[in-house]
N, C-alpha and C. Protein backbone atom coordinates (compact mmCIF):
# COMPACT_ATOMS: atom_id res chain seq x y z
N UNK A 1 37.78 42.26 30.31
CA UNK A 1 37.84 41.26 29.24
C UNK A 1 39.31 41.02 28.89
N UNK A 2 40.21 39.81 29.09
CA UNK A 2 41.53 39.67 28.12
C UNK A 2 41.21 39.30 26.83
N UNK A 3 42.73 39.82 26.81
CA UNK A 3 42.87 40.13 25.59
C UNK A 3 42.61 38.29 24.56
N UNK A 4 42.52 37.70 24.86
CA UNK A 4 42.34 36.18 24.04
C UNK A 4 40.86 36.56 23.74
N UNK A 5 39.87 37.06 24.57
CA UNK A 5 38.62 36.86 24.07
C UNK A 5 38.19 38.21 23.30
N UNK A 6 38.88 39.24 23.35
CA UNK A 6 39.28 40.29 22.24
C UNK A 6 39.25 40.28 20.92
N UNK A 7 40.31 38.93 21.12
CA UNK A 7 41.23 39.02 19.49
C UNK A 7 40.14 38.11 18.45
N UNK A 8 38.99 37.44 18.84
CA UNK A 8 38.45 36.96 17.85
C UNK A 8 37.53 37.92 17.63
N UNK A 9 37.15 38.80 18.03
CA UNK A 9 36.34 40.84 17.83
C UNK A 9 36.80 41.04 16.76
N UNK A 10 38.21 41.20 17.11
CA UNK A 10 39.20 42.53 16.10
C UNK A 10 39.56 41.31 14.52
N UNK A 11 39.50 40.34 14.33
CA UNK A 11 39.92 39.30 13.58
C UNK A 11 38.55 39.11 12.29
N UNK A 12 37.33 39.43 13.23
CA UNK A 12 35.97 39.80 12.65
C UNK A 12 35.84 40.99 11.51
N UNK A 13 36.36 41.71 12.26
CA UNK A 13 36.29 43.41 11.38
C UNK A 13 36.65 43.38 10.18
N UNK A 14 37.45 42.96 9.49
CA UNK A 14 37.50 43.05 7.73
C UNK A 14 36.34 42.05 7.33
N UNK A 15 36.21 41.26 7.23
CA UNK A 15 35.12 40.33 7.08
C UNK A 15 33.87 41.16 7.20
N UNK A 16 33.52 41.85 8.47
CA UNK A 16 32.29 42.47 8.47
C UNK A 16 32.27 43.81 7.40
N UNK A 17 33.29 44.67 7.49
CA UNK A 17 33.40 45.77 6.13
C UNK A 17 33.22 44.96 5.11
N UNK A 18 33.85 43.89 4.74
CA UNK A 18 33.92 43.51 3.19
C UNK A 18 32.23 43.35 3.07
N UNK A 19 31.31 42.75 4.20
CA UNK A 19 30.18 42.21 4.11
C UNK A 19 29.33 43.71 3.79
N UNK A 20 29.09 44.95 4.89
CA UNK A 20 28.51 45.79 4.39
C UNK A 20 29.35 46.50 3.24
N UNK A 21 30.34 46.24 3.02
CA UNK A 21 30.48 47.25 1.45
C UNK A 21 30.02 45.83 0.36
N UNK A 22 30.18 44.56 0.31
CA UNK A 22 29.09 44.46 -0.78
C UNK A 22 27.39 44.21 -0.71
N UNK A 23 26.45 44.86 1.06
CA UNK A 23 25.71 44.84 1.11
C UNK A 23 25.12 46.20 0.32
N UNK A 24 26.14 47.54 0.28
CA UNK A 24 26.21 48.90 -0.32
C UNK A 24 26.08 48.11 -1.67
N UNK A 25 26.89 47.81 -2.26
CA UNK A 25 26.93 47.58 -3.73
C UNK A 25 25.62 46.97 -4.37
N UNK A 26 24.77 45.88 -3.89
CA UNK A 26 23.80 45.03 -4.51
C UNK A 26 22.90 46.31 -3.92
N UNK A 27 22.68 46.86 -2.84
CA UNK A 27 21.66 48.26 -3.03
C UNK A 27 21.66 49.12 -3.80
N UNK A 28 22.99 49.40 -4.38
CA UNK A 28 23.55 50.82 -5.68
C UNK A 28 22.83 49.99 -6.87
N UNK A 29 23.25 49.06 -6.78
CA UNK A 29 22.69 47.80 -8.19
C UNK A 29 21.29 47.91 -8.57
N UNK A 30 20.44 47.90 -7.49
CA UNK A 30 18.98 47.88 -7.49
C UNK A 30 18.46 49.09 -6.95
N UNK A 31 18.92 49.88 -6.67
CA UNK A 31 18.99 51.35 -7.27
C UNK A 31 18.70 52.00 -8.78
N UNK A 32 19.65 51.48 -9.34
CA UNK A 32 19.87 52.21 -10.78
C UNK A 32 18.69 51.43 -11.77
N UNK A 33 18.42 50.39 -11.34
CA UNK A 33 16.92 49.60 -12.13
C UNK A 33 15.95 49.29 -11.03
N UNK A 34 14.81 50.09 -11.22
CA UNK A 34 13.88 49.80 -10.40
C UNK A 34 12.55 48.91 -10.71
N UNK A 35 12.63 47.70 -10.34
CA UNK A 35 11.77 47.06 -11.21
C UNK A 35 9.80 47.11 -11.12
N UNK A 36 9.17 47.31 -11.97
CA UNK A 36 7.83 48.15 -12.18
C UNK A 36 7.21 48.91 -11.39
N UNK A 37 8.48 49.79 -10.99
CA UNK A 37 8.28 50.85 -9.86
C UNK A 37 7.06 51.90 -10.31
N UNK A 38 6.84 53.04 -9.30
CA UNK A 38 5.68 53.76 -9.20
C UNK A 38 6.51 55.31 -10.40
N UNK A 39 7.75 55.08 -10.42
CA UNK A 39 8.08 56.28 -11.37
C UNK A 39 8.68 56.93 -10.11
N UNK A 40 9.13 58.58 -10.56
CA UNK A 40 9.81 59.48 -9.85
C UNK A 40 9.82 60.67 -10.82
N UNK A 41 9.85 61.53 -9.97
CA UNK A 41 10.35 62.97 -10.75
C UNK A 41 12.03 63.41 -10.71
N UNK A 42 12.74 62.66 -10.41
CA UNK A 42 13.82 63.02 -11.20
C UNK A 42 15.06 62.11 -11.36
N UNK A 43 16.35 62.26 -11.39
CA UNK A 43 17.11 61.36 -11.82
C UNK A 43 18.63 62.08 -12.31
N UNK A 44 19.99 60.39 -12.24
CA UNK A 44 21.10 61.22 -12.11
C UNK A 44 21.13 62.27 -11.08
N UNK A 45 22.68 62.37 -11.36
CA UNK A 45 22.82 63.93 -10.27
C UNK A 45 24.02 64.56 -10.77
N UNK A 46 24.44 65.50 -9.47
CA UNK A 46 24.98 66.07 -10.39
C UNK A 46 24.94 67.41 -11.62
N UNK A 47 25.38 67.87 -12.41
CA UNK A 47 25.13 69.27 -13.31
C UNK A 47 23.77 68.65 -13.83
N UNK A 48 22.75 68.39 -13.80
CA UNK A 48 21.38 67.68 -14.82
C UNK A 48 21.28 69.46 -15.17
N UNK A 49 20.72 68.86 -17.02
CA UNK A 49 20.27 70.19 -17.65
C UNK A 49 18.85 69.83 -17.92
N UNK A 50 17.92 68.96 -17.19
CA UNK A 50 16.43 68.62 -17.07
C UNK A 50 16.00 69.14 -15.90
N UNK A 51 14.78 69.31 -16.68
CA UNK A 51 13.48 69.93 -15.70
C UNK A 51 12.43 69.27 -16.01
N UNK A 52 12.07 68.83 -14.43
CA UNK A 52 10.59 67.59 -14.49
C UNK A 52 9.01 68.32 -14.32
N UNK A 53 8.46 68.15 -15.26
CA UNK A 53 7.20 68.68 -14.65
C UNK A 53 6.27 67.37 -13.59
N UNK A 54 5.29 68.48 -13.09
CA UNK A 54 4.43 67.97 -12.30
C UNK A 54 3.58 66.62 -12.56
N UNK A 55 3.85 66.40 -14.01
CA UNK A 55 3.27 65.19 -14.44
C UNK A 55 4.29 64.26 -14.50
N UNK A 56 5.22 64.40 -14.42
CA UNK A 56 6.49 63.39 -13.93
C UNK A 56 7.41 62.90 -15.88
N UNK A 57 6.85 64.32 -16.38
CA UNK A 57 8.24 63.97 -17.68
C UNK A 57 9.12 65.23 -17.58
N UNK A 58 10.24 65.03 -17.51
CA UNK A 58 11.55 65.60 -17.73
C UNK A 58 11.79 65.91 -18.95
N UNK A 59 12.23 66.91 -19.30
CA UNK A 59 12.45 67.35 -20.49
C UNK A 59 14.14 68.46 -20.40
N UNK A 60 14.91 68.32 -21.78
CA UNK A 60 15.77 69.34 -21.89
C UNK A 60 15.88 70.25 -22.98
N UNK A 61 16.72 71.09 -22.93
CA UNK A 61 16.32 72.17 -23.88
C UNK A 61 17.49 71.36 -25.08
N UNK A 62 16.72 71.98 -26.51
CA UNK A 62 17.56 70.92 -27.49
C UNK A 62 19.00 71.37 -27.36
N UNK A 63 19.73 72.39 -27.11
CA UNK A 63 21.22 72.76 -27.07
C UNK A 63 21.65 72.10 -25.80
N UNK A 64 21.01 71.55 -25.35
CA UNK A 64 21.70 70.93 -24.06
C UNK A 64 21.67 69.52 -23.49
N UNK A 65 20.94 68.85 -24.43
CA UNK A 65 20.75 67.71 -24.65
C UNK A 65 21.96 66.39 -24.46
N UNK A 66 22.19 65.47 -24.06
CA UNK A 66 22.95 64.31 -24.27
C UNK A 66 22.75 63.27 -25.00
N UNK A 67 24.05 62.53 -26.04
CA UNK A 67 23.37 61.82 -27.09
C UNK A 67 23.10 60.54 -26.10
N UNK A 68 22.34 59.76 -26.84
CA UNK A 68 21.75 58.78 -26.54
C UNK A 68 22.93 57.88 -26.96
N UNK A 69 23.18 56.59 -25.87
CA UNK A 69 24.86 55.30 -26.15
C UNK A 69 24.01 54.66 -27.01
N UNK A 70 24.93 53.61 -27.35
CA UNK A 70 24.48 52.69 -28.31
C UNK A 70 23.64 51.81 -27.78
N UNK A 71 22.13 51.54 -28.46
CA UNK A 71 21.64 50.45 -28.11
C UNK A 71 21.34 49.71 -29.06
N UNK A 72 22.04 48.88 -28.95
CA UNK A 72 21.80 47.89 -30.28
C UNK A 72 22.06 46.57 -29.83
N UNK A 73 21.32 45.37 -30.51
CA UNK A 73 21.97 44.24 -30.37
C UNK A 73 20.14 43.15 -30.80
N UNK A 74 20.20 42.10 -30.25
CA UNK A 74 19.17 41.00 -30.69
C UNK A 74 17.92 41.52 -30.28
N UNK A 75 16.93 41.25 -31.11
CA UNK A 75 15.57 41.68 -30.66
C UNK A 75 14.95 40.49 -29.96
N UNK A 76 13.56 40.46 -29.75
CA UNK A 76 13.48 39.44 -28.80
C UNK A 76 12.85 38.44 -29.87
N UNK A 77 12.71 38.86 -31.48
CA UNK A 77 12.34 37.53 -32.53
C UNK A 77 13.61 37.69 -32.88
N UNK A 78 14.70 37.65 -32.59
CA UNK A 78 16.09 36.79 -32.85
C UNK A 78 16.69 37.83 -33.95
N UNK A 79 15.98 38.89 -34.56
CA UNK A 79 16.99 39.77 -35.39
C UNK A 79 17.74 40.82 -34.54
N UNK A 80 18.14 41.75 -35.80
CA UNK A 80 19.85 42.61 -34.80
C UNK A 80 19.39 44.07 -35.51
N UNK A 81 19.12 44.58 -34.21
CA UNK A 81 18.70 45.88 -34.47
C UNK A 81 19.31 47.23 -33.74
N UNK A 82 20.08 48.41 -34.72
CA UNK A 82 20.79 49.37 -33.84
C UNK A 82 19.85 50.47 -34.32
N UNK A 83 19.80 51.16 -32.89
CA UNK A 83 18.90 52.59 -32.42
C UNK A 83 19.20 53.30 -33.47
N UNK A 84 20.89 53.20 -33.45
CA UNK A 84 21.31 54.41 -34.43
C UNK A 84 21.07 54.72 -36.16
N UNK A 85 20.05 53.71 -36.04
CA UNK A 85 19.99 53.34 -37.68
C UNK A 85 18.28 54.30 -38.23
N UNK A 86 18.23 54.95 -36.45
CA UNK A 86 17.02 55.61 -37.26
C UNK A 86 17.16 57.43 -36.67
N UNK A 87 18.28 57.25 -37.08
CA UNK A 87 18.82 58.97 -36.71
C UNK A 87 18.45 59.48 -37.65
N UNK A 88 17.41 60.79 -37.80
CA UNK A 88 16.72 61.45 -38.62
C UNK A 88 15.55 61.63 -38.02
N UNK A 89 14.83 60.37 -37.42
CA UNK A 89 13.78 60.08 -36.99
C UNK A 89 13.62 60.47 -35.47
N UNK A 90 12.47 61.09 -34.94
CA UNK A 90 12.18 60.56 -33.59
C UNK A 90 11.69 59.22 -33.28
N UNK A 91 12.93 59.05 -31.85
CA UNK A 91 12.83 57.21 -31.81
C UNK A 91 12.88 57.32 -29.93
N UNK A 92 11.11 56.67 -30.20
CA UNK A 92 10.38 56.87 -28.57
C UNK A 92 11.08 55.36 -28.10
N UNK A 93 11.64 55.05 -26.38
CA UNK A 93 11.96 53.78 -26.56
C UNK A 93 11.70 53.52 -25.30
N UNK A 94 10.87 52.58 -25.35
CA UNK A 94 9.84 52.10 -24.07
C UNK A 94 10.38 50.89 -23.06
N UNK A 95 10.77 50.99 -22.18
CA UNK A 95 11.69 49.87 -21.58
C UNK A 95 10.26 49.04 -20.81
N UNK A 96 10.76 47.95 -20.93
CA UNK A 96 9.44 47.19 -20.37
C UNK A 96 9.65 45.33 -19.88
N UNK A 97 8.53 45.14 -19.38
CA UNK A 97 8.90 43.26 -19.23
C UNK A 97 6.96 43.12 -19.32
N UNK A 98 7.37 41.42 -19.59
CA UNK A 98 6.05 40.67 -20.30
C UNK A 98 5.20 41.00 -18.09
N UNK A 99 6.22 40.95 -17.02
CA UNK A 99 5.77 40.45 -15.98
C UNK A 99 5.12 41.87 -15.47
N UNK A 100 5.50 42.89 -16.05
CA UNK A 100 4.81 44.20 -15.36
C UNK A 100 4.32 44.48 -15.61
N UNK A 101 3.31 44.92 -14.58
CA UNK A 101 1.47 45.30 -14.62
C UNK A 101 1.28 46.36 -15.44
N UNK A 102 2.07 47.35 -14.96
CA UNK A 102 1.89 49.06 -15.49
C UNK A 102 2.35 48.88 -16.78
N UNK A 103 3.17 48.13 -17.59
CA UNK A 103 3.54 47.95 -18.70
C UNK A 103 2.56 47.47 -19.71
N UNK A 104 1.66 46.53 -18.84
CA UNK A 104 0.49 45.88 -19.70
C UNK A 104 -0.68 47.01 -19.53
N UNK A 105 -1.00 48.07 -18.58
CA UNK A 105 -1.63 48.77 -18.76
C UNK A 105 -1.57 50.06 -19.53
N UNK A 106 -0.83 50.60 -20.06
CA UNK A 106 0.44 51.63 -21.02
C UNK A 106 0.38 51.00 -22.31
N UNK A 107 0.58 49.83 -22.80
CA UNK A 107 0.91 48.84 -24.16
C UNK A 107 0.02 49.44 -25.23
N UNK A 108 -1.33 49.18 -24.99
CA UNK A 108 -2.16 50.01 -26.05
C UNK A 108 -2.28 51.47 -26.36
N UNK A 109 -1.87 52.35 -25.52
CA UNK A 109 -1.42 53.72 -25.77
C UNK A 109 -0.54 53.62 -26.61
N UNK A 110 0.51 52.77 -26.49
CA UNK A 110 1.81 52.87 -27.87
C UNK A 110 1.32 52.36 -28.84
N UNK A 111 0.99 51.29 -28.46
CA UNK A 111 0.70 50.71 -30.01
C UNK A 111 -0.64 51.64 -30.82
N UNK A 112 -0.78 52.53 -30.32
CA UNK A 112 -2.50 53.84 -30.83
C UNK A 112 -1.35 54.50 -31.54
N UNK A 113 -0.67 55.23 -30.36
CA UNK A 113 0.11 56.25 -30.86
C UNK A 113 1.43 55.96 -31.85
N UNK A 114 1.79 55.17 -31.82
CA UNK A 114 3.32 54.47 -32.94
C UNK A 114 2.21 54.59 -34.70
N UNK A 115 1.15 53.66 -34.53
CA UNK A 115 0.62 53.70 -35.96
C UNK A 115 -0.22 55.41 -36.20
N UNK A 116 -0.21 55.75 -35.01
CA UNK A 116 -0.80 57.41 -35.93
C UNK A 116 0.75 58.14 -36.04
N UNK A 117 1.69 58.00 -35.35
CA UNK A 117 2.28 58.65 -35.73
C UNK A 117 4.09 58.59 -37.05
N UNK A 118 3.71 57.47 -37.32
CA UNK A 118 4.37 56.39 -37.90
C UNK A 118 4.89 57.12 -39.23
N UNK A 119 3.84 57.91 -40.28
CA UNK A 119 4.34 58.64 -41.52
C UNK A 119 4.60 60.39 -40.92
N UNK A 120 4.79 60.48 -39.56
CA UNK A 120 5.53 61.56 -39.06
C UNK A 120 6.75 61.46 -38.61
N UNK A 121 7.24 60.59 -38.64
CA UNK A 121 8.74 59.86 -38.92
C UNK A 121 8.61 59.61 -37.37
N UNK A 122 8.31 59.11 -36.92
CA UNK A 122 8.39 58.73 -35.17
C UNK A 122 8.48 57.56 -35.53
N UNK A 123 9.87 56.44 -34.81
CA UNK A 123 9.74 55.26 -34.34
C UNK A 123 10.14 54.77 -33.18
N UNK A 124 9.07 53.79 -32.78
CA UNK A 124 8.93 53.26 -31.20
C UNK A 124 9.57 51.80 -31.62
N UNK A 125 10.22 51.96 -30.17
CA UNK A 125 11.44 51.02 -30.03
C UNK A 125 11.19 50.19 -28.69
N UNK A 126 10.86 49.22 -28.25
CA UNK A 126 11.03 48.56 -26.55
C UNK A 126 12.53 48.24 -26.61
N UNK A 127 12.34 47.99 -25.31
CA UNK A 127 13.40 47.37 -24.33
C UNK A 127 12.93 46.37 -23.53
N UNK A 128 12.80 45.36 -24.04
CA UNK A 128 12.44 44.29 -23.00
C UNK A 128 13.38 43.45 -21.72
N UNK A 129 13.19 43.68 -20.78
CA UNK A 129 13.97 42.99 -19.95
C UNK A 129 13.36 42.54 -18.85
N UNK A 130 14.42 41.86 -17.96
CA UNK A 130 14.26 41.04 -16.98
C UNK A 130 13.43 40.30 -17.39
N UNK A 131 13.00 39.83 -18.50
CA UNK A 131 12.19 38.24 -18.67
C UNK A 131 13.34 37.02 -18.90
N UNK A 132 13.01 36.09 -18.80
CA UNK A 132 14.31 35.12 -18.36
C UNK A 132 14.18 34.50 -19.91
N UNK A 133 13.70 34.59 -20.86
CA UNK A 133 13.57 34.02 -21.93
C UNK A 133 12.67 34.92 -22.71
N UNK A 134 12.64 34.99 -24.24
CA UNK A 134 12.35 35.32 -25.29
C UNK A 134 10.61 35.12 -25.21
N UNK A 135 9.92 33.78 -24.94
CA UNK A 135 8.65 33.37 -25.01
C UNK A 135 7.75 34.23 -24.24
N UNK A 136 7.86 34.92 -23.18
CA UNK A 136 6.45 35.55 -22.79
C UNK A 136 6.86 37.03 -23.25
N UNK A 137 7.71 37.52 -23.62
CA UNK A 137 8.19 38.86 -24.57
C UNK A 137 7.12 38.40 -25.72
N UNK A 138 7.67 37.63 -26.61
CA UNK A 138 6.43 37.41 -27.81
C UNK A 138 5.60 37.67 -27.58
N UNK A 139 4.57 37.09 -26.85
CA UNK A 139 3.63 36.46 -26.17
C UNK A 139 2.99 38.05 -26.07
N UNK A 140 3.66 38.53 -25.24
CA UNK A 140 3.03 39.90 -24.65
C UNK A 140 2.69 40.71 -25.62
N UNK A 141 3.32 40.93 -26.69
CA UNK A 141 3.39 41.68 -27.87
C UNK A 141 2.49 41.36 -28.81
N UNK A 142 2.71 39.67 -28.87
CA UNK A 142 1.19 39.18 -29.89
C UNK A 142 -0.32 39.80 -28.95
N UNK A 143 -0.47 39.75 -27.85
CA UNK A 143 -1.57 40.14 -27.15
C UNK A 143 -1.91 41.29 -27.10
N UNK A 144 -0.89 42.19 -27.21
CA UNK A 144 -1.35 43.65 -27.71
C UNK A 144 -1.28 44.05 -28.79
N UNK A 145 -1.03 43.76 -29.41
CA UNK A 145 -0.54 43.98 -31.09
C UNK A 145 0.64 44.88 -31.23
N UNK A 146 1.62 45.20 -30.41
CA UNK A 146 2.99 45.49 -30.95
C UNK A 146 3.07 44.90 -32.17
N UNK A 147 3.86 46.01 -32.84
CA UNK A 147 4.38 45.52 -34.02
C UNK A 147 5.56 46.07 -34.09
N UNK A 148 6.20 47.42 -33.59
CA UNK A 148 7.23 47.56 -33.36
C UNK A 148 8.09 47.04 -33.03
N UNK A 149 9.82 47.20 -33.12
CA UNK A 149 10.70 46.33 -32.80
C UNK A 149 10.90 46.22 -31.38
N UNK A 150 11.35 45.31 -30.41
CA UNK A 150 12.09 45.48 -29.04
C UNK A 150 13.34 44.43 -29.04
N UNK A 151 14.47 45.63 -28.56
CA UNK A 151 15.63 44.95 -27.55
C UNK A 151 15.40 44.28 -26.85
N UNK A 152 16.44 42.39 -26.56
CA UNK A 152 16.42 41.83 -25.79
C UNK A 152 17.17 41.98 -24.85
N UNK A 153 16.94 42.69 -23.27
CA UNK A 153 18.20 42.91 -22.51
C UNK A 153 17.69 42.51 -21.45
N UNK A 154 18.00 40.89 -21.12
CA UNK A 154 17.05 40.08 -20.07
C UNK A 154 18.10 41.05 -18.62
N UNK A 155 19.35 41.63 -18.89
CA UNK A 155 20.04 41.75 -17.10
C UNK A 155 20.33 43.27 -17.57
N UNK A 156 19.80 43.97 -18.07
CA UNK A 156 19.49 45.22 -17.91
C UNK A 156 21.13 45.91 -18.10
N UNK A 157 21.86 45.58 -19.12
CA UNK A 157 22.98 46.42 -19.65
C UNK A 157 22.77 47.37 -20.56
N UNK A 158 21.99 47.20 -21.18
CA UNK A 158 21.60 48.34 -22.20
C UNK A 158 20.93 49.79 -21.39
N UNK A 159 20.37 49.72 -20.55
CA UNK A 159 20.45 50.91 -19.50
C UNK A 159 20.99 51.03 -19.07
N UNK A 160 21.95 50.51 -18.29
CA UNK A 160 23.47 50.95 -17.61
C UNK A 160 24.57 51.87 -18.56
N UNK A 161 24.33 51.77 -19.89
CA UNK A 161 25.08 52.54 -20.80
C UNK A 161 24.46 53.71 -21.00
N UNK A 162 23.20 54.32 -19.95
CA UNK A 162 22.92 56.00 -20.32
C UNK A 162 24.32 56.13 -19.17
N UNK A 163 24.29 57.89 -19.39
CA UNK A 163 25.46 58.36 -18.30
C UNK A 163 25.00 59.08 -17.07
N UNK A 164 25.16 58.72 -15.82
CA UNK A 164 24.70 59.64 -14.84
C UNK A 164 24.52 60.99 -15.42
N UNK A 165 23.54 61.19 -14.61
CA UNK A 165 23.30 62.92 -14.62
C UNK A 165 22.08 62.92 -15.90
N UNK A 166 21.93 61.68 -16.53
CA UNK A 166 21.39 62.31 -18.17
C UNK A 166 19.90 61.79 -17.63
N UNK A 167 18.91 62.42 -18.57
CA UNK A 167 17.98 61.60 -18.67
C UNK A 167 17.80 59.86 -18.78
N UNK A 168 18.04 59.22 -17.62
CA UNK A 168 18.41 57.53 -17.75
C UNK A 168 17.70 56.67 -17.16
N UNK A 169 17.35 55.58 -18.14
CA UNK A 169 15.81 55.07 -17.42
C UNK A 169 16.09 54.38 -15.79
N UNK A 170 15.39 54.25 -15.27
CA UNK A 170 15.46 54.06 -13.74
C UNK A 170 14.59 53.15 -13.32
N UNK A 171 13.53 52.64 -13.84
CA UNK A 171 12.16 52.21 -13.85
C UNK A 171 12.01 51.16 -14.35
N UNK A 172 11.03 50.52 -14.55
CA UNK A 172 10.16 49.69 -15.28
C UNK A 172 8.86 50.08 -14.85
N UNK A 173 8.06 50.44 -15.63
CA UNK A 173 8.44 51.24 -17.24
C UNK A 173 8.77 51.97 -17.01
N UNK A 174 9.99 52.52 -18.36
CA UNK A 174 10.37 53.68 -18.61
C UNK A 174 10.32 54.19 -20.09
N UNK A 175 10.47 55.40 -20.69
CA UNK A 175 9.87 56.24 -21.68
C UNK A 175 11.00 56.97 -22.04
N UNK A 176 11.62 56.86 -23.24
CA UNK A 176 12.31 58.12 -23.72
C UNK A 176 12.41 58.28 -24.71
N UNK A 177 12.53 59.73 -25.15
CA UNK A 177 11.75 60.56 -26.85
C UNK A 177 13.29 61.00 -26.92
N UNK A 178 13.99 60.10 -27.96
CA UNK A 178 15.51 61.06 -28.89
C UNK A 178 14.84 61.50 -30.06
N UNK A 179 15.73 62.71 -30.04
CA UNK A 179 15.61 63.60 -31.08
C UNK A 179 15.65 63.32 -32.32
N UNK A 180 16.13 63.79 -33.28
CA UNK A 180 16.18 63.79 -34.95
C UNK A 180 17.62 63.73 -34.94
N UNK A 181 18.29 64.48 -34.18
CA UNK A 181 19.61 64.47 -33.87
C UNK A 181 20.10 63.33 -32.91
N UNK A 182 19.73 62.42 -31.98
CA UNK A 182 20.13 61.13 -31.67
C UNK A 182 20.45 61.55 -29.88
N UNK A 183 19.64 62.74 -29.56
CA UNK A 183 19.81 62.79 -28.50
C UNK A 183 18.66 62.70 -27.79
N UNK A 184 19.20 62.80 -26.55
CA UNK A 184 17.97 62.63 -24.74
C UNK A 184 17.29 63.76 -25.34
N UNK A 185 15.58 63.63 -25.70
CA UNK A 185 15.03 64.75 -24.95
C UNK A 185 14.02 64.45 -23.88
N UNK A 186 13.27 63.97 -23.41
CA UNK A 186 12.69 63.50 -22.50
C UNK A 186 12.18 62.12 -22.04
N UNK A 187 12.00 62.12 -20.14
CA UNK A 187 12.04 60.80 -20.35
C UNK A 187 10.98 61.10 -19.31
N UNK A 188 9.97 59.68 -18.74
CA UNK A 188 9.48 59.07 -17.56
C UNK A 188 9.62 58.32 -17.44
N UNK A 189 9.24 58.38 -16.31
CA UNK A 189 10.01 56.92 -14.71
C UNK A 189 8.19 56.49 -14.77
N UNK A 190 7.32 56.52 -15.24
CA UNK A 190 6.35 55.86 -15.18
C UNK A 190 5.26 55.56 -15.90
N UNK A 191 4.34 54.72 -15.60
CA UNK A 191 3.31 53.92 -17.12
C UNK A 191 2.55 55.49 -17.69
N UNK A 192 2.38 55.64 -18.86
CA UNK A 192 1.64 56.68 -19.62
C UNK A 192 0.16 56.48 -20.37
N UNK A 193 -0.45 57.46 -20.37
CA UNK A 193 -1.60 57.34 -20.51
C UNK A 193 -1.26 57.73 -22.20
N UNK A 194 -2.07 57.62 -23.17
CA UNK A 194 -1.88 58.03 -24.13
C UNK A 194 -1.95 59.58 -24.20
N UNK A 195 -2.54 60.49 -23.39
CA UNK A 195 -2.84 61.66 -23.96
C UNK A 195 -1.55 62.39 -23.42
N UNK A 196 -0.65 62.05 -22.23
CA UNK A 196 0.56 61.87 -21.91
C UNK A 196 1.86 62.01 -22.64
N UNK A 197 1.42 60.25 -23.14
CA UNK A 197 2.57 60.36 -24.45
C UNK A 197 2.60 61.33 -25.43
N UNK A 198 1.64 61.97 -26.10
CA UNK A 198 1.31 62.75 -26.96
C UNK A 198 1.81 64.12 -26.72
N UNK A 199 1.09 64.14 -25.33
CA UNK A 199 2.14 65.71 -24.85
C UNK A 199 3.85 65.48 -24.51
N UNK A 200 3.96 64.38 -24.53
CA UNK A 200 5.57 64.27 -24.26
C UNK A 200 6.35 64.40 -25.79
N UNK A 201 5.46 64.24 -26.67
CA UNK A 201 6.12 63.67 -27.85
C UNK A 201 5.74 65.56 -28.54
N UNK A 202 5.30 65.89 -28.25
CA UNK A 202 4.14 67.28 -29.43
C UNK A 202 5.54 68.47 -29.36
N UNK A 203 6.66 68.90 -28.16
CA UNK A 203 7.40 69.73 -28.59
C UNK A 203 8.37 69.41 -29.24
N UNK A 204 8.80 67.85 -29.04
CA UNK A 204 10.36 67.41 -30.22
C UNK A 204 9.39 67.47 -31.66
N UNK A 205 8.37 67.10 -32.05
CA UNK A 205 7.91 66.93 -33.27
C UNK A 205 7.54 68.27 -34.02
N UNK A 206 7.39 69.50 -33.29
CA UNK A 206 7.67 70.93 -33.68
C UNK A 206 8.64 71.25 -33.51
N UNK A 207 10.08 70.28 -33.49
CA UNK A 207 11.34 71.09 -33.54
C UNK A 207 11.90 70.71 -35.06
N UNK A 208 12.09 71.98 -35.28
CA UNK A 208 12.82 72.08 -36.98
C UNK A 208 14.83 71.48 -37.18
């Protein structure tokens, strides 16, 4: 082969790296949000101070816990609501979209369990995302009777602010119980049955 029919090979090669390193990147991307995936038993990497049981919730011990970032900002009826405003409280926070199945099958377990457990200081919080607009979020919520508040985070930044390694949602749906103190204590990567939630929720609510 000369070298003339060579040189348009070697002239290729940055072009093709630049192409698989941002084919790597949009996979890392859709990686870290999995949309109404089947769940997983674990997550992050790295030092993790969680342990998943066989039913697929992760849990940490309260001294070892990570606080929960800020999630705050527009709900999906247009008010402004921060997580941190219910520190004292356990605050369960359900990441979800109007378009996922497992989300619509899970919905009435929360909304059972939020009103029984409501004067035990527990508040349930969504995360609504990836819906491209506000209207089938409503929508979904009038049909189950949510009454609880949800975050509007149609491109999924408000999960990108847990920190590797921590309990960090990964899923649609995803599930996580902060403490009284404003931290991770457990999470799932998948839809919950009510009797589920209940056992996920029964050791932070016996912590003094």
């Amino acid at each position: 082969m000369s070298a003339a029919s060579r040189a348009p090979l070697s002239s290729n090669r940055p072009r093709n790296r630049r192409a698989v390193s941002f084919a790597a990147t949009v996979a890392a991307a859709a990686f870290v949000l999995t949309a109404c995936g089947s769940g997983g038993t674990s997550g992050g990497s790295g030092d993790t101070n969680f342990v998943t049981g066989t039913d697929g919730i992760a849990t940490v011990a309260k001294g070892e816990r990570a606080a929960a970032p800020d999630l705050s900002g527009p709900t999906i009826d247009g008010k402004q609501l921060d997580v941190a405003d219910y520190k004292g409280k356990i605050v369960v926070i359900n990441v979800w979209g109007s378009w996922c199945g497992p989300c619509r099958l899970e919905a009435k377990n929360f909304v059972a369990v939020s009103a029984d457990l409501k004067d035990q200081g527990v508040q349930f919080v969504g995360i609504n995302t990836r819906d491209t607009s506000t209207g089938p979020a409503v929508a979904f919520e009038k049909q189950y009777g949510v009454t609880y508040p949800s975050l509007y985070d149609p491109t999924g930044k408000l999960m990108l602010r847990f920190k590797k390694g921590t309990l960090n949602p990964q899923a649609i749906p995803s599930t996580l119980v902060i403490d009284r103190q404003g931290k991770i204590a457990a999470r799932t990567l998948q839809a919950l049955s009510e009797d589920n939630l209940r056992k996920m929720l029964k050791p932070v609510l016996a912590e003094k």
